[in-house]
PDB file of N, CA and C in Angstrom:
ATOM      1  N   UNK A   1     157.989 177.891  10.288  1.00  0.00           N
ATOM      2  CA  UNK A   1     159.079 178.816  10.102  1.00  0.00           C
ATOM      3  C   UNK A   1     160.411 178.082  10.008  1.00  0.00           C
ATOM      4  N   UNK A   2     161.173 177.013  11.066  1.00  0.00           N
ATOM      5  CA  UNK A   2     162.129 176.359  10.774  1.00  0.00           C
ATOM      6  C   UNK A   2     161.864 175.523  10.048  1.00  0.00           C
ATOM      7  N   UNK A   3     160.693 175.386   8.713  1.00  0.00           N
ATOM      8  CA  UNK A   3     160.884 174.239   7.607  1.00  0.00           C
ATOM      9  C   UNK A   3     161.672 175.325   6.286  1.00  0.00           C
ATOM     10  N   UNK A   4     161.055 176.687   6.817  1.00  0.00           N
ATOM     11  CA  UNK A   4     161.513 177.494   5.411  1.00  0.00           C
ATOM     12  C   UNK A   4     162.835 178.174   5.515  1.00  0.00           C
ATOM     13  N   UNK A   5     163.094 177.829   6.998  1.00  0.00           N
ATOM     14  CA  UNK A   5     165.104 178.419   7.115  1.00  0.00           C
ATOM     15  C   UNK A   5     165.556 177.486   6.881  1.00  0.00           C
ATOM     16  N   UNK A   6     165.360 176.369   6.955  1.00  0.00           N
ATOM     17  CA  UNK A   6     165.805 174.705   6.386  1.00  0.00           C
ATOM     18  C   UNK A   6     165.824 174.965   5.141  1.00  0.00           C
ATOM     19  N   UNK A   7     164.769 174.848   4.294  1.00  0.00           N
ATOM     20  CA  UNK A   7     165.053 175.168   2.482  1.00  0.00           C
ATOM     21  C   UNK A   7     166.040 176.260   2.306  1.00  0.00           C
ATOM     22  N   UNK A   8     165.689 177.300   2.759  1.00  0.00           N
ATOM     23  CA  UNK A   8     166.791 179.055   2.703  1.00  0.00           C
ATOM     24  C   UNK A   8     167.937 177.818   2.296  1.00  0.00           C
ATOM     25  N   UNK A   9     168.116 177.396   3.696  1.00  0.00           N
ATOM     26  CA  UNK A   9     169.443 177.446   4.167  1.00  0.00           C
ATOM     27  C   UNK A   9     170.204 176.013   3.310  1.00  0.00           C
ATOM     28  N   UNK A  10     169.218 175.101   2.656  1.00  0.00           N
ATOM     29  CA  UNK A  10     169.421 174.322   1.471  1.00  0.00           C
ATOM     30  C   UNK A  10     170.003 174.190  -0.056  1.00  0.00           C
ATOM     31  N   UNK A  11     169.318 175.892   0.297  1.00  0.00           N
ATOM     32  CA  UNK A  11     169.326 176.187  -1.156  1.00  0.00           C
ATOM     33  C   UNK A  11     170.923 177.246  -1.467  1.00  0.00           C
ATOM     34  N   UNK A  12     170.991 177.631  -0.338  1.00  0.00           N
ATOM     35  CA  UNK A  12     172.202 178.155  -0.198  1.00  0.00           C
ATOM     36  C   UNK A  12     173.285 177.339  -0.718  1.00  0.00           C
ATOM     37  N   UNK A  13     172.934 176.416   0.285  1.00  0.00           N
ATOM     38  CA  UNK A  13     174.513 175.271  -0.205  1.00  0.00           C
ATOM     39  C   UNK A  13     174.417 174.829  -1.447  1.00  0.00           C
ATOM     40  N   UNK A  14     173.364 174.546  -2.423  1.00  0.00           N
ATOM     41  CA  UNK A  14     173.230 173.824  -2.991  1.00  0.00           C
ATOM     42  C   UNK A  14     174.059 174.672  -4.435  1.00  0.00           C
ATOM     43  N   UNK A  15     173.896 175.915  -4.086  1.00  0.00           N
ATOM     44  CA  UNK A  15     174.431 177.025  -5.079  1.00  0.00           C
ATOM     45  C   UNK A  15     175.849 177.311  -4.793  1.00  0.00           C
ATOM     46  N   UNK A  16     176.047 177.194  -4.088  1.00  0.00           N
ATOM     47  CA  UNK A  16     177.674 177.065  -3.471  1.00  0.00           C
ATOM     48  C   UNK A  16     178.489 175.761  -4.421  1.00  0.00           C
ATOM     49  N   UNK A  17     177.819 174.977  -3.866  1.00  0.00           N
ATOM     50  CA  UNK A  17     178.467 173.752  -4.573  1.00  0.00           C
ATOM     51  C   UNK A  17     178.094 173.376  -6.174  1.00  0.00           C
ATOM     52  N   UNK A  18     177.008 173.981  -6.545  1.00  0.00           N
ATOM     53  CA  UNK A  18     176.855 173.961  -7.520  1.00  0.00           C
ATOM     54  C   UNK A  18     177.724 174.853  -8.899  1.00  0.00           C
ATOM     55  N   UNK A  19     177.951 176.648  -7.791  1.00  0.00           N
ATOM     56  CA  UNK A  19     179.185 176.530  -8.616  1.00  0.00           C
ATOM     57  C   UNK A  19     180.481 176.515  -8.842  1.00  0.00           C
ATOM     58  N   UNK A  20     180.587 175.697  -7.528  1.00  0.00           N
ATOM     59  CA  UNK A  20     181.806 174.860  -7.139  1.00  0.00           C
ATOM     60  C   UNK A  20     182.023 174.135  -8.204  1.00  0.00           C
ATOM     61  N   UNK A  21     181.178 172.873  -8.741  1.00  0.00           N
ATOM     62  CA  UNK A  21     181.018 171.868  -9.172  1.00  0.00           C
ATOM     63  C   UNK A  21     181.336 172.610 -11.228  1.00  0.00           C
ATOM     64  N   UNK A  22     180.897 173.220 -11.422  1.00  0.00           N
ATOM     65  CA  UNK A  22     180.810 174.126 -12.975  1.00  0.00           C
ATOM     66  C   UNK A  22     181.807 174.860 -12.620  1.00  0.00           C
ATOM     67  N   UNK A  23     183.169 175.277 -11.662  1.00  0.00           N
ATOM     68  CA  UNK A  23     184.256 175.670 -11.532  1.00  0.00           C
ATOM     69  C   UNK A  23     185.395 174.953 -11.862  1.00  0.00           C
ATOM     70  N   UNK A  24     184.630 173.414 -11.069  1.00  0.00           N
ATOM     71  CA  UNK A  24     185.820 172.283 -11.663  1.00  0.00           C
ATOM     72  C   UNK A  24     185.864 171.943 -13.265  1.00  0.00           C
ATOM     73  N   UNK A  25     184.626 171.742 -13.461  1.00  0.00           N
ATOM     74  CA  UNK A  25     184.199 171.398 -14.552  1.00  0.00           C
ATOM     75  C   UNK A  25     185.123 172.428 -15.808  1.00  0.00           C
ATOM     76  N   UNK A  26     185.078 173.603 -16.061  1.00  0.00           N
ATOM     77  CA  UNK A  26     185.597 174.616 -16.213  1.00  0.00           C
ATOM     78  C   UNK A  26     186.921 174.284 -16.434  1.00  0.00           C
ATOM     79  N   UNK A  27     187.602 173.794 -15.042  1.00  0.00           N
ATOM     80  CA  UNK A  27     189.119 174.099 -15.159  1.00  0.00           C
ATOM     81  C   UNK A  27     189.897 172.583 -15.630  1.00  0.00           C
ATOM     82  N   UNK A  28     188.662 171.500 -16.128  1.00  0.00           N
ATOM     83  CA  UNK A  28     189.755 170.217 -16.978  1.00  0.00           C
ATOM     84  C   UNK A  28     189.439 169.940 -18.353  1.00  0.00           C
ATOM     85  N   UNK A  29     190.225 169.392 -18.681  1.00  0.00           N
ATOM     86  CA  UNK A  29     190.953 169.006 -20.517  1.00  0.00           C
ATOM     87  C   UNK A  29     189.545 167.884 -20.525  1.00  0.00           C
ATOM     88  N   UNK A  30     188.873 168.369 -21.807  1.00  0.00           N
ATOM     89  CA  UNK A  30     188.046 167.095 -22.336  1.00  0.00           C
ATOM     90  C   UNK A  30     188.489 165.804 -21.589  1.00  0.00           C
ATOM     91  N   UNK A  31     189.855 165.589 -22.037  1.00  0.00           N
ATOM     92  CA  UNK A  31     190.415 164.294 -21.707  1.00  0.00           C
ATOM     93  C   UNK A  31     190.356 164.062 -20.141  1.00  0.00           C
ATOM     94  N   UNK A  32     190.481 164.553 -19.717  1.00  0.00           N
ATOM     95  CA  UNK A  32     190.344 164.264 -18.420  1.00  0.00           C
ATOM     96  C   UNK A  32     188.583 164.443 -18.208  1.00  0.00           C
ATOM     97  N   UNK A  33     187.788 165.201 -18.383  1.00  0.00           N
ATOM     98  CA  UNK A  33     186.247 164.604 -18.237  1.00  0.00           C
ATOM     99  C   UNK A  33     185.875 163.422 -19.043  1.00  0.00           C
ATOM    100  N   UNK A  34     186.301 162.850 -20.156  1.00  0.00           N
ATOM    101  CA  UNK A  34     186.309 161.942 -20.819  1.00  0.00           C
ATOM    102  C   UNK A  34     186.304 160.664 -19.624  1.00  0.00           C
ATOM    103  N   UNK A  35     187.632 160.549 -19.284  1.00  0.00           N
ATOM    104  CA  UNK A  35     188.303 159.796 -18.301  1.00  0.00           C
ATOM    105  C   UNK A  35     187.660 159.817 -17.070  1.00  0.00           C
ATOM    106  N   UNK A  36     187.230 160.523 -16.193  1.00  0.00           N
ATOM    107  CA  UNK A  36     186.202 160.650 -15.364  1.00  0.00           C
ATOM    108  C   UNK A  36     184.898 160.286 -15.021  1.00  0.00           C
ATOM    109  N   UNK A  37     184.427 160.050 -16.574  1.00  0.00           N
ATOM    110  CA  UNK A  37     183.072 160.512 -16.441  1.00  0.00           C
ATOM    111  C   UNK A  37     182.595 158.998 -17.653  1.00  0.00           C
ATOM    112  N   UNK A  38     183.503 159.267 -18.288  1.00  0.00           N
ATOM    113  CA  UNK A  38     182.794 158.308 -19.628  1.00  0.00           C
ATOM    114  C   UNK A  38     181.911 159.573 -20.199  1.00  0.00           C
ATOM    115  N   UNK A  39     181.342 160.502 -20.234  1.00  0.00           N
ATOM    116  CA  UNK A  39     180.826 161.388 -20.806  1.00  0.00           C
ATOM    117  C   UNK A  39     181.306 161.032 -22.552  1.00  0.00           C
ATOM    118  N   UNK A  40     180.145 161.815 -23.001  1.00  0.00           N
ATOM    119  CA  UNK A  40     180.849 161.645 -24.880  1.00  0.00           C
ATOM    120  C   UNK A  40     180.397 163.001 -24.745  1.00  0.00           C
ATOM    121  N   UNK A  41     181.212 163.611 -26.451  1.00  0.00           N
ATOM    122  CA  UNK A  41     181.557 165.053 -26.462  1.00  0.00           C
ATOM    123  C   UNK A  41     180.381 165.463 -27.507  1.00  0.00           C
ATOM    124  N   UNK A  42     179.818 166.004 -27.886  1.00  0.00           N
ATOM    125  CA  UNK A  42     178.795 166.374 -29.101  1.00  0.00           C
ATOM    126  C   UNK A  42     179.461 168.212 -29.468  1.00  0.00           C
ATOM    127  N   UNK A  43     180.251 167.624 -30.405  1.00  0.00           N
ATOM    128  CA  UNK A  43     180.826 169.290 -30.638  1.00  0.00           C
ATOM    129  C   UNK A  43     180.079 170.199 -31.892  1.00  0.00           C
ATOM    130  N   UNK A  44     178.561 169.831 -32.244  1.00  0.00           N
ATOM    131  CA  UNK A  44     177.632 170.165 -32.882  1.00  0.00           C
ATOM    132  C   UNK A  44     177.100 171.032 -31.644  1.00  0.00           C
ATOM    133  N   UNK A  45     176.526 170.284 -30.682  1.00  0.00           N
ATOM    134  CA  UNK A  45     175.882 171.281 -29.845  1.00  0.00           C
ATOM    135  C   UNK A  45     176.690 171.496 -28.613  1.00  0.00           C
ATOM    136  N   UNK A  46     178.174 171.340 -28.728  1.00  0.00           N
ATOM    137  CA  UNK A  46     179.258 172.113 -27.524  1.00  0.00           C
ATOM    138  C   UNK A  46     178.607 171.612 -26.559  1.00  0.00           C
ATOM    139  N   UNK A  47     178.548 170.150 -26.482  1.00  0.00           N
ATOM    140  CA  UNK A  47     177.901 169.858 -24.979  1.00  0.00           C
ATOM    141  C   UNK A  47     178.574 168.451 -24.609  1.00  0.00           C
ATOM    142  N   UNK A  48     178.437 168.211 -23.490  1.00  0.00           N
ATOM    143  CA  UNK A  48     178.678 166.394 -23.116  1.00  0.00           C
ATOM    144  C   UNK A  48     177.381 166.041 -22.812  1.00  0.00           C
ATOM    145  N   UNK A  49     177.475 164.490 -23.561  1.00  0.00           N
ATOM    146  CA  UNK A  49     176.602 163.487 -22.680  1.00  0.00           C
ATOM    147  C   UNK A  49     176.777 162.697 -22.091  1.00  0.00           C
ATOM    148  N   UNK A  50     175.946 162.938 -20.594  1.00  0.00           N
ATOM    149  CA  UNK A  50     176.042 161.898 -19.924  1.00  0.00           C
ATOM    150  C   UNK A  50     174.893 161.059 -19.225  1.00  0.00           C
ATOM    151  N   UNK A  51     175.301 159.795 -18.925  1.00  0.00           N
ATOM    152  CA  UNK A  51     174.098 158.706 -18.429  1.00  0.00           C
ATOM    153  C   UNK A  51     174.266 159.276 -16.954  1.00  0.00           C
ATOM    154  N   UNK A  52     173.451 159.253 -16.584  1.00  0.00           N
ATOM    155  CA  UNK A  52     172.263 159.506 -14.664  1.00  0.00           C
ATOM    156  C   UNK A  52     171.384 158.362 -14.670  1.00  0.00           C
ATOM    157  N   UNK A  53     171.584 157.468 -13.829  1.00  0.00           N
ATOM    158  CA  UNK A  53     170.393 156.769 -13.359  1.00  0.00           C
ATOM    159  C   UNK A  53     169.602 156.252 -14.724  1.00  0.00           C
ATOM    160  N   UNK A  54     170.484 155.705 -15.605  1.00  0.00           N
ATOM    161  CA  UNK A  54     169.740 154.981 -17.111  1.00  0.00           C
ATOM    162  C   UNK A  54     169.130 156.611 -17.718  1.00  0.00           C
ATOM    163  N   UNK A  55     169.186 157.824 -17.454  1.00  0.00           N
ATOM    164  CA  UNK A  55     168.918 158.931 -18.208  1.00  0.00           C
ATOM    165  C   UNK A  55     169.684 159.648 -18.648  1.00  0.00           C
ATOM    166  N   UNK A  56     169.964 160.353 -19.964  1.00  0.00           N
ATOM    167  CA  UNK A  56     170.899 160.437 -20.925  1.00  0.00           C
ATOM    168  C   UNK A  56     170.648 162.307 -20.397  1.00  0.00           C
ATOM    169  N   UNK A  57     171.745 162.703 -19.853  1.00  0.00           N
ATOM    170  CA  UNK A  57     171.509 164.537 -19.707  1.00  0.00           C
ATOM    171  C   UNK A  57     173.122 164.779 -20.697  1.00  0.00           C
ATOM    172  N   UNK A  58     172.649 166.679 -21.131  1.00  0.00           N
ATOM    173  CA  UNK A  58     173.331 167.053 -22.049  1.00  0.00           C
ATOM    174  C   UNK A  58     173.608 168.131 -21.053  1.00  0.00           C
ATOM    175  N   UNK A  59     175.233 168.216 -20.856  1.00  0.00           N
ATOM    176  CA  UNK A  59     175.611 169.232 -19.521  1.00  0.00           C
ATOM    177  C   UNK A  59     176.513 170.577 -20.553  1.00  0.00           C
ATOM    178  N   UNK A  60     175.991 171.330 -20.977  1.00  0.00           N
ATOM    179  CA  UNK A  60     176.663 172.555 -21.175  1.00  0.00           C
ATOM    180  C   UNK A  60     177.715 173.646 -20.430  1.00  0.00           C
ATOM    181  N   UNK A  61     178.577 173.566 -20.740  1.00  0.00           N
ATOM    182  CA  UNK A  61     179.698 174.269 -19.796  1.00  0.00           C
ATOM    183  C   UNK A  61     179.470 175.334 -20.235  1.00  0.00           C
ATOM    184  N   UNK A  62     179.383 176.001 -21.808  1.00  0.00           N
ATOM    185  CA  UNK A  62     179.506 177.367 -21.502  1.00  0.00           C
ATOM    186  C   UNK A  62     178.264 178.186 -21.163  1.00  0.00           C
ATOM    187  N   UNK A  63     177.240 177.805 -21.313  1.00  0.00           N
ATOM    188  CA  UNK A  63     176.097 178.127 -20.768  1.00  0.00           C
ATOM    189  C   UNK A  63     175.567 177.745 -19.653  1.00  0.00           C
ATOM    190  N   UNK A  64     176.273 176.911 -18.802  1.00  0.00           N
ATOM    191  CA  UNK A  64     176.175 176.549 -17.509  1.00  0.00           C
ATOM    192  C   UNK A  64     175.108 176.163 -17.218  1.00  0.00           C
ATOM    193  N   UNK A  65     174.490 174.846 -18.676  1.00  0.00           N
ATOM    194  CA  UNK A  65     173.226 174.643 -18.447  1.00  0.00           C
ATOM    195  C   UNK A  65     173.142 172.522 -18.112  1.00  0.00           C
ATOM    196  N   UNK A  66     171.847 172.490 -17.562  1.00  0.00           N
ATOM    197  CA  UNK A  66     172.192 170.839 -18.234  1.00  0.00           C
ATOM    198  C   UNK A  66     170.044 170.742 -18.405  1.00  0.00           C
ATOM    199  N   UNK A  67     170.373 170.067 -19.617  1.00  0.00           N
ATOM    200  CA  UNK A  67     169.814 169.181 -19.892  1.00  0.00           C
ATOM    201  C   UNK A  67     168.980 167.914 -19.968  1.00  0.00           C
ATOM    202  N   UNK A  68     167.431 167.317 -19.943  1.00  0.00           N
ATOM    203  CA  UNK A  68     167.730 166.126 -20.129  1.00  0.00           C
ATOM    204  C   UNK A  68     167.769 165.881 -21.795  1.00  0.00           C
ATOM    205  N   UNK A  69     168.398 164.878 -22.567  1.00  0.00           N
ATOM    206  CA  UNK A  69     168.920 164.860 -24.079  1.00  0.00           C
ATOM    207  C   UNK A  69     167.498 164.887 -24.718  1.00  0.00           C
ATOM    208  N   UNK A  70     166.797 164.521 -23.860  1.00  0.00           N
ATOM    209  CA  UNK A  70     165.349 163.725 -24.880  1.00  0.00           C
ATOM    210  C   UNK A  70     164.063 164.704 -24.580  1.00  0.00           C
ATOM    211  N   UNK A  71     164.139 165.968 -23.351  1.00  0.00           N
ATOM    212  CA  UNK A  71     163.400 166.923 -23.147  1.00  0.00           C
ATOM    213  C   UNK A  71     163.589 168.066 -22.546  1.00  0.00           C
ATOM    214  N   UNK A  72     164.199 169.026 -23.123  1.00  0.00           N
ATOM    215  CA  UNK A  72     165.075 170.109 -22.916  1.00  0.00           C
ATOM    216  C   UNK A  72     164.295 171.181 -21.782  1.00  0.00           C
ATOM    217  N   UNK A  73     162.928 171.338 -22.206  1.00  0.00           N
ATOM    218  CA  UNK A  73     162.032 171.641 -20.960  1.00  0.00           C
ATOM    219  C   UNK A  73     161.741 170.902 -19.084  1.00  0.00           C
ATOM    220  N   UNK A  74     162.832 170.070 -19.503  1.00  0.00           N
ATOM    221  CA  UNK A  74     162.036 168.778 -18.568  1.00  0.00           C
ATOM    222  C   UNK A  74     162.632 169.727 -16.831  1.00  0.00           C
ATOM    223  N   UNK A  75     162.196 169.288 -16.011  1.00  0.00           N
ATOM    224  CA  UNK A  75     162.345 170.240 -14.600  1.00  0.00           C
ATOM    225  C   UNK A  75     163.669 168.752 -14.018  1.00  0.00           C
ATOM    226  N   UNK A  76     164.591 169.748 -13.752  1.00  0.00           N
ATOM    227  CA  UNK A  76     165.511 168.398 -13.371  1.00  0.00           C
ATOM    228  C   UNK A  76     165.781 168.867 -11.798  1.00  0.00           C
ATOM    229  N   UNK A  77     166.032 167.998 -10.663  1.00  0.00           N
ATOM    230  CA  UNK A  77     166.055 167.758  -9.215  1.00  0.00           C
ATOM    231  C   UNK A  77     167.334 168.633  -9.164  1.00  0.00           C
ATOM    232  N   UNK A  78     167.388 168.965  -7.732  1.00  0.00           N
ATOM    233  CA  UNK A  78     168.922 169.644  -7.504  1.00  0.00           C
ATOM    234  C   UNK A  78     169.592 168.190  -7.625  1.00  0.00           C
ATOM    235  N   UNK A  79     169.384 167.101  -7.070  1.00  0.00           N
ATOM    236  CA  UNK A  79     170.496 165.670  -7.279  1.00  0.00           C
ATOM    237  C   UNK A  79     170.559 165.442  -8.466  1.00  0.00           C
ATOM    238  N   UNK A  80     169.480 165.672  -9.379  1.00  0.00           N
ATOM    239  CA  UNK A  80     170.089 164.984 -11.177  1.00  0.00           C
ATOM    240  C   UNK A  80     171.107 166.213 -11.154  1.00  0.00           C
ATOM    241  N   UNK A  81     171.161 167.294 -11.125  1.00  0.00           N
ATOM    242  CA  UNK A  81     172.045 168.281 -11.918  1.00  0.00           C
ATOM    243  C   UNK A  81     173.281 168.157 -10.957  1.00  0.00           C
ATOM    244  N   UNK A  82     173.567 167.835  -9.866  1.00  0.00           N
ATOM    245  CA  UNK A  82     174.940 167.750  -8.574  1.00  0.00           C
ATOM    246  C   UNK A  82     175.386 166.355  -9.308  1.00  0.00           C
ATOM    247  N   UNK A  83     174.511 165.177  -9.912  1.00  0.00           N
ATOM    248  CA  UNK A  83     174.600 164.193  -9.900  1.00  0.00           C
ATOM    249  C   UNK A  83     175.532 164.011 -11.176  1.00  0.00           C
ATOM    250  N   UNK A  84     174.723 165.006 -11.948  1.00  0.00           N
ATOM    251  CA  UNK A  84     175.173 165.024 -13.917  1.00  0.00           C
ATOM    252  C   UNK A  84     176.439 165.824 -13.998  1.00  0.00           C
ATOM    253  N   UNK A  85     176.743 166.767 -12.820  1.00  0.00           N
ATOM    254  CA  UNK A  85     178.233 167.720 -12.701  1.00  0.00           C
ATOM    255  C   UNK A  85     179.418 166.979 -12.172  1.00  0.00           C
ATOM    256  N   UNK A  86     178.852 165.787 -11.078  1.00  0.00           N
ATOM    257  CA  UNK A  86     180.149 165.205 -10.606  1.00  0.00           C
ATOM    258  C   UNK A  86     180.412 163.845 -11.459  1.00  0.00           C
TER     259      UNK A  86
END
């Protein structure tokens, strides 16, 4: 029972900050995620790319989605996606 109020209570935060994290994201100038991030812009598919851990993810702001570039199905960790937002 306290392993599954542990996850609850994991998953809570993790959504908090997550759309904390797509709030910031939200409120700066390309140029400044540019500058941040090294991200590149792909304004074909309205997305940034960015490198994670030698893996190339495609982070969508207005769909508040991300990506990995090379398998759009692929199941990504709560740390790749906290990882690919900050």
């Amino acid at each position: 029972m306290e392993d599954r109020v542990k996850q609850e209570r994991e998953s809570i935060q993790y959504l908090e900050l997550d759309a904390e994290l797509w709030k910031t994201l939200d409120g700066l100038s390309a140029e400044d995620i540019y500058r941040r991030s090294l991200a590149s812009y792909d304004s074909h598919l309205r997305c940034y790319q960015v490198q994670v851990l030698n893996e190339s993810y495609r982070v969508f702001p207005r769909d508040i989605a991300i990506h990995m570039a090379e398998d759009r199905e692929a199941f990504l960790s709560i740390e790749i996606r906290l990882l690919s937002l900050q």
